[in-house]
Protein backbone atom coordinates (compact mmCIF):
# COMPACT_ATOMS: atom_id res chain seq x y z
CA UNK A 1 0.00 0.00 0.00
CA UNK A 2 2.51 2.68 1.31
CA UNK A 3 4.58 1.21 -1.90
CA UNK A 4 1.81 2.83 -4.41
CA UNK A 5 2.98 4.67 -7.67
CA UNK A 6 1.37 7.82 -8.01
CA UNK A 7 1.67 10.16 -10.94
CA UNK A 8 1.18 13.93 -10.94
CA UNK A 9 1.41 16.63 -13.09
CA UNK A 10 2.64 20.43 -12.55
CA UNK A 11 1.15 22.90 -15.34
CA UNK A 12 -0.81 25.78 -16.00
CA UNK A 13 -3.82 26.27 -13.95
CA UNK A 14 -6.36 27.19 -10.86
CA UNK A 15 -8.23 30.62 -10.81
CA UNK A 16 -6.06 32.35 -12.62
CA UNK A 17 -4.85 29.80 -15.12
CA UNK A 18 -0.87 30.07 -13.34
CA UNK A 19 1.95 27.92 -13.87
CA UNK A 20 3.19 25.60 -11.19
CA UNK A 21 -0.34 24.18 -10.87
CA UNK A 22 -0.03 20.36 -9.50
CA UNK A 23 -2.96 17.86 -10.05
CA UNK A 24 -3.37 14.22 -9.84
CA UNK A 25 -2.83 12.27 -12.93
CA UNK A 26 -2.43 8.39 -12.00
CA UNK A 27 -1.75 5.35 -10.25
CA UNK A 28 0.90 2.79 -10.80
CA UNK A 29 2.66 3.80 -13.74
CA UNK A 30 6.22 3.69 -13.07
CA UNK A 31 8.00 7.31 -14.29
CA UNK A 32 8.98 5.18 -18.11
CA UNK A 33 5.63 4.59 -18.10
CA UNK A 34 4.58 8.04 -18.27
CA UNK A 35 7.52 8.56 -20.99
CA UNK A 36 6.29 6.54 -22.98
CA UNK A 37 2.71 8.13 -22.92
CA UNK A 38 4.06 11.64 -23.65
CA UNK A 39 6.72 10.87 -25.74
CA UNK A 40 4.90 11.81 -29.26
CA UNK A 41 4.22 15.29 -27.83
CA UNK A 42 7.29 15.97 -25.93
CA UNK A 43 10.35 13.44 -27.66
CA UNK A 44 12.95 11.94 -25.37
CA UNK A 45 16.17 10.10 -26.82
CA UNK A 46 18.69 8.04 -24.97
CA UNK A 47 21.99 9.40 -24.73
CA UNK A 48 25.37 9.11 -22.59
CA UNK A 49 25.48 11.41 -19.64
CA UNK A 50 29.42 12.51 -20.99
CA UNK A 51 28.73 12.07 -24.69
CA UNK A 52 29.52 16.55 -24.93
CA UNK A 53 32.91 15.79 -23.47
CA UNK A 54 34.04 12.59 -24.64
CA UNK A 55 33.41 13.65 -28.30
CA UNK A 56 35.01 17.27 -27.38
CA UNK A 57 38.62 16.04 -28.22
CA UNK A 58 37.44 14.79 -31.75
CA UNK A 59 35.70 17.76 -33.00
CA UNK A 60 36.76 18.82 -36.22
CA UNK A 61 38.76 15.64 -36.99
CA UNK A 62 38.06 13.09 -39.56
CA UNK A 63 37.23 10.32 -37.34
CA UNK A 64 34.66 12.79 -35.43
CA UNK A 65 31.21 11.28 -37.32
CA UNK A 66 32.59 7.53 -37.26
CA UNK A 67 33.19 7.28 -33.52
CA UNK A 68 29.40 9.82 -33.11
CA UNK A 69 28.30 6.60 -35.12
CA UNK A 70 29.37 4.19 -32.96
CA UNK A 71 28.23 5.83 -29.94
CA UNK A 72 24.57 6.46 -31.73
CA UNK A 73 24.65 2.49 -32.04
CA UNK A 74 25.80 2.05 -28.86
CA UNK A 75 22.94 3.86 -27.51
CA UNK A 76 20.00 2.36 -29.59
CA UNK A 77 21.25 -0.98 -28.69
CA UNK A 78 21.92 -0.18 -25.07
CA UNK A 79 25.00 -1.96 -25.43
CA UNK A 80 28.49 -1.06 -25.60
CA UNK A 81 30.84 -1.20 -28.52
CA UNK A 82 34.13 -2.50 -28.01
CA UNK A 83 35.64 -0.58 -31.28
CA UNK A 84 35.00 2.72 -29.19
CA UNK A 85 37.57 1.23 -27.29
CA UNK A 86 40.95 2.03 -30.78
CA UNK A 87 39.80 5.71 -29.50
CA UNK A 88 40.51 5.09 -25.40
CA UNK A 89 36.33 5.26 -25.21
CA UNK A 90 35.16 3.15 -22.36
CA UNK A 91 32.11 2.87 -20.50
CA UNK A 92 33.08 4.31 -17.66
CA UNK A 93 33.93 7.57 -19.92
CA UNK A 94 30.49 7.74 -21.32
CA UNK A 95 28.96 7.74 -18.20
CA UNK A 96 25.12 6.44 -17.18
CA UNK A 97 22.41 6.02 -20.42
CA UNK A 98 20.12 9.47 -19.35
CA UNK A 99 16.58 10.44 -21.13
CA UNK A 100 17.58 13.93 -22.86
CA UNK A 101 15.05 16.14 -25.26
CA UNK A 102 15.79 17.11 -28.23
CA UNK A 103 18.35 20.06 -27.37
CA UNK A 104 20.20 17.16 -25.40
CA UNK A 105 19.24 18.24 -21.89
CA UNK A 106 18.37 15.89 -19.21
CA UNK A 107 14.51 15.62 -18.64
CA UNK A 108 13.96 12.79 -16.81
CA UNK A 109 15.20 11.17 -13.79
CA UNK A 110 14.17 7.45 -12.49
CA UNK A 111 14.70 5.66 -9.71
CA UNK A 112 14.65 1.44 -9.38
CA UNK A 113 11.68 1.71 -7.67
CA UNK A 114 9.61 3.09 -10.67
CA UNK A 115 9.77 6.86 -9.22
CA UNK A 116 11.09 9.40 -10.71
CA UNK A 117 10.25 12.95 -12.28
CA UNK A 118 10.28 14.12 -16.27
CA UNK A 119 10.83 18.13 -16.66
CA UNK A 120 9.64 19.07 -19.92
CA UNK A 121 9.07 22.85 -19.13
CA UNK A 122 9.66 23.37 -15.36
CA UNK A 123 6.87 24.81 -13.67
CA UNK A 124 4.79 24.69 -16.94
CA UNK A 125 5.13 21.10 -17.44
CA UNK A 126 6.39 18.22 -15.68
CA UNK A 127 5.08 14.99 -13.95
CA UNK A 128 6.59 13.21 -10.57
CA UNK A 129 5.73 9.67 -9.78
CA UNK A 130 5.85 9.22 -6.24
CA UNK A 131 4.80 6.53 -3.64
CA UNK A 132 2.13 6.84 -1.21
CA UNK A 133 4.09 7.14 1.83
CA UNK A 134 6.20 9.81 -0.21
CA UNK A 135 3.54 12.22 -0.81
CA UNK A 136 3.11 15.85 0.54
CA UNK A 137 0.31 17.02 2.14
CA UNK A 138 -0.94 18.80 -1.28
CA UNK A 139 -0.60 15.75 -2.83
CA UNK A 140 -2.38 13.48 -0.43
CA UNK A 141 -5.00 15.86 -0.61
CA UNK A 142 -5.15 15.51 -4.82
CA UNK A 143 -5.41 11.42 -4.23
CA UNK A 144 -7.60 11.68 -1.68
CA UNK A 145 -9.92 13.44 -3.92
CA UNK A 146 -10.06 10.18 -6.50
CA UNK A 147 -9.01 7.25 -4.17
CA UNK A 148 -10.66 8.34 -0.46
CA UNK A 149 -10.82 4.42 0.45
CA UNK A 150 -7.17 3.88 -1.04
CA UNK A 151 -5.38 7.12 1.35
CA UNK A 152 -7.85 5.93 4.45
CA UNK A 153 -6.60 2.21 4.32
CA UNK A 154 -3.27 3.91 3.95
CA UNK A 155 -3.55 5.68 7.21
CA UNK A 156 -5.30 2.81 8.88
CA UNK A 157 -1.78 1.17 8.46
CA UNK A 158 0.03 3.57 10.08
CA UNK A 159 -2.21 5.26 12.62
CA UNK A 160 -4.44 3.52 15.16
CA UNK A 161 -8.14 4.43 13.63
CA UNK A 162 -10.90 2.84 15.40
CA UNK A 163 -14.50 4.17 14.78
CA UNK A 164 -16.91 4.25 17.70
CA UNK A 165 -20.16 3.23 18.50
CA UNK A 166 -21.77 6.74 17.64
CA UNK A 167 -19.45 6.73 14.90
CA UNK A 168 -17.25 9.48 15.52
CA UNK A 169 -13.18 8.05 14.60
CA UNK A 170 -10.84 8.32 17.25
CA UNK A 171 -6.92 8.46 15.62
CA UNK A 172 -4.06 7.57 17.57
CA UNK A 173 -6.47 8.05 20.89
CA UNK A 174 -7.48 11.44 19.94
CA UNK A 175 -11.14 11.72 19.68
CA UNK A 176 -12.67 13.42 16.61
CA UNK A 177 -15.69 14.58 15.53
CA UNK A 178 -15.93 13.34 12.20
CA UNK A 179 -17.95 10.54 11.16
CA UNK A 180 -17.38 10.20 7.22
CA UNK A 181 -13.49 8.74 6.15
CA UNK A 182 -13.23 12.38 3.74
CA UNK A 183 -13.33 14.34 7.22
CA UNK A 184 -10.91 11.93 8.64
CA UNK A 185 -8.58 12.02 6.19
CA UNK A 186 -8.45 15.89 6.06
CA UNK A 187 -7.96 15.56 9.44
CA UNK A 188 -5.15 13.74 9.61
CA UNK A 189 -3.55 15.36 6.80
CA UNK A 190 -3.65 18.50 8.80
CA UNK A 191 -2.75 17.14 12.09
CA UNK A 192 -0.06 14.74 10.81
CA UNK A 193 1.63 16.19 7.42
């Protein structure tokens, strides 16, 4: 449970249609999951974290599109290629295989665990995959809003919830006045996060 993916997006939007605006957008979609959805609008391209300064010594030298070759096949293939190796290119050189956009910056960053964030446009447009036990308050609030059972058998799993006979929930032996699980959720996001 506290191990859920959860995807959200920051854009435009609110009142006054302003950037930095975050909103729900999914559950368990892992952070190349969400690439992959976006990826006709917004491209992404696999490419060597140090591919700007290993190829710096080469520039303007006749070998300078064969070894951008090899590297290119390296990196569709996700493999390395052992010719790179007649021009002291290793592995370690080229660094980790990164998601870049089409001017070559980085845009995405993912973790084993499926999390991870793509930047497309900062404030105007990105998306965050987080787990449940990860999330802000904001952002338990935004779940809450589409999975209310989901977040309250979250909580039940880390607070003691018990619901009375009048049916009133006391959490972690405080009494409360709420009787529906939206109140008690909002209440514990307040109180706890």
């Amino acid at each position: 449970m506290k191990n859920t993916l959860i995807t959200f997006h920051v854009g435009r939007g609110g009142r006054f249609h302003n950037a930095g605006h975050k909103t729900y957008s999914g559950t368990n979609e892992t952070i190349d999951d969400v690439r992959g959805q976006i990826g006709d609008k917004h491209p992404s391209y696999l490419r060597y974290e140090n591919i700007a300064d290993v190829l710096k010594p080469f520039d303007n030298t006749p070998n300078f599109e064969k070894i951008r070759e090899l590297i290119d096949n390296c990196e569709n293939d996700n493999c390395y290629n052992s010719e790179l190796l007649k021009y002291k290119i290793t592995e370690e050189n080229l660094g980790e295989l990164i998601w870049v956009d089409s001017n070559g910056s980085q845009m995405m960053w993912e973790n084993e665990d499926g999390t991870g964030s793509i930047d497309i446009d900062k404030e105007y447009n990105s998306y965050f995959v987080k787990t449940l036990e990860d999330c802000d308050q904001l952002e338990l609030e935004l779940y809450s809003e589409y999975n209310e059972d989901k977040v309250f058998e979250y909580f039940e799993s880390i607070f003691e919830i018990k619901q009375l006979e009048d049916e009133c929930y006391v959490v972690n032996g405080c009494e409360t006045e709420y009787t529906e699980k939206s109140k008690v959720i909002e209440y514990i996001i307040n109180e706890f996060y």
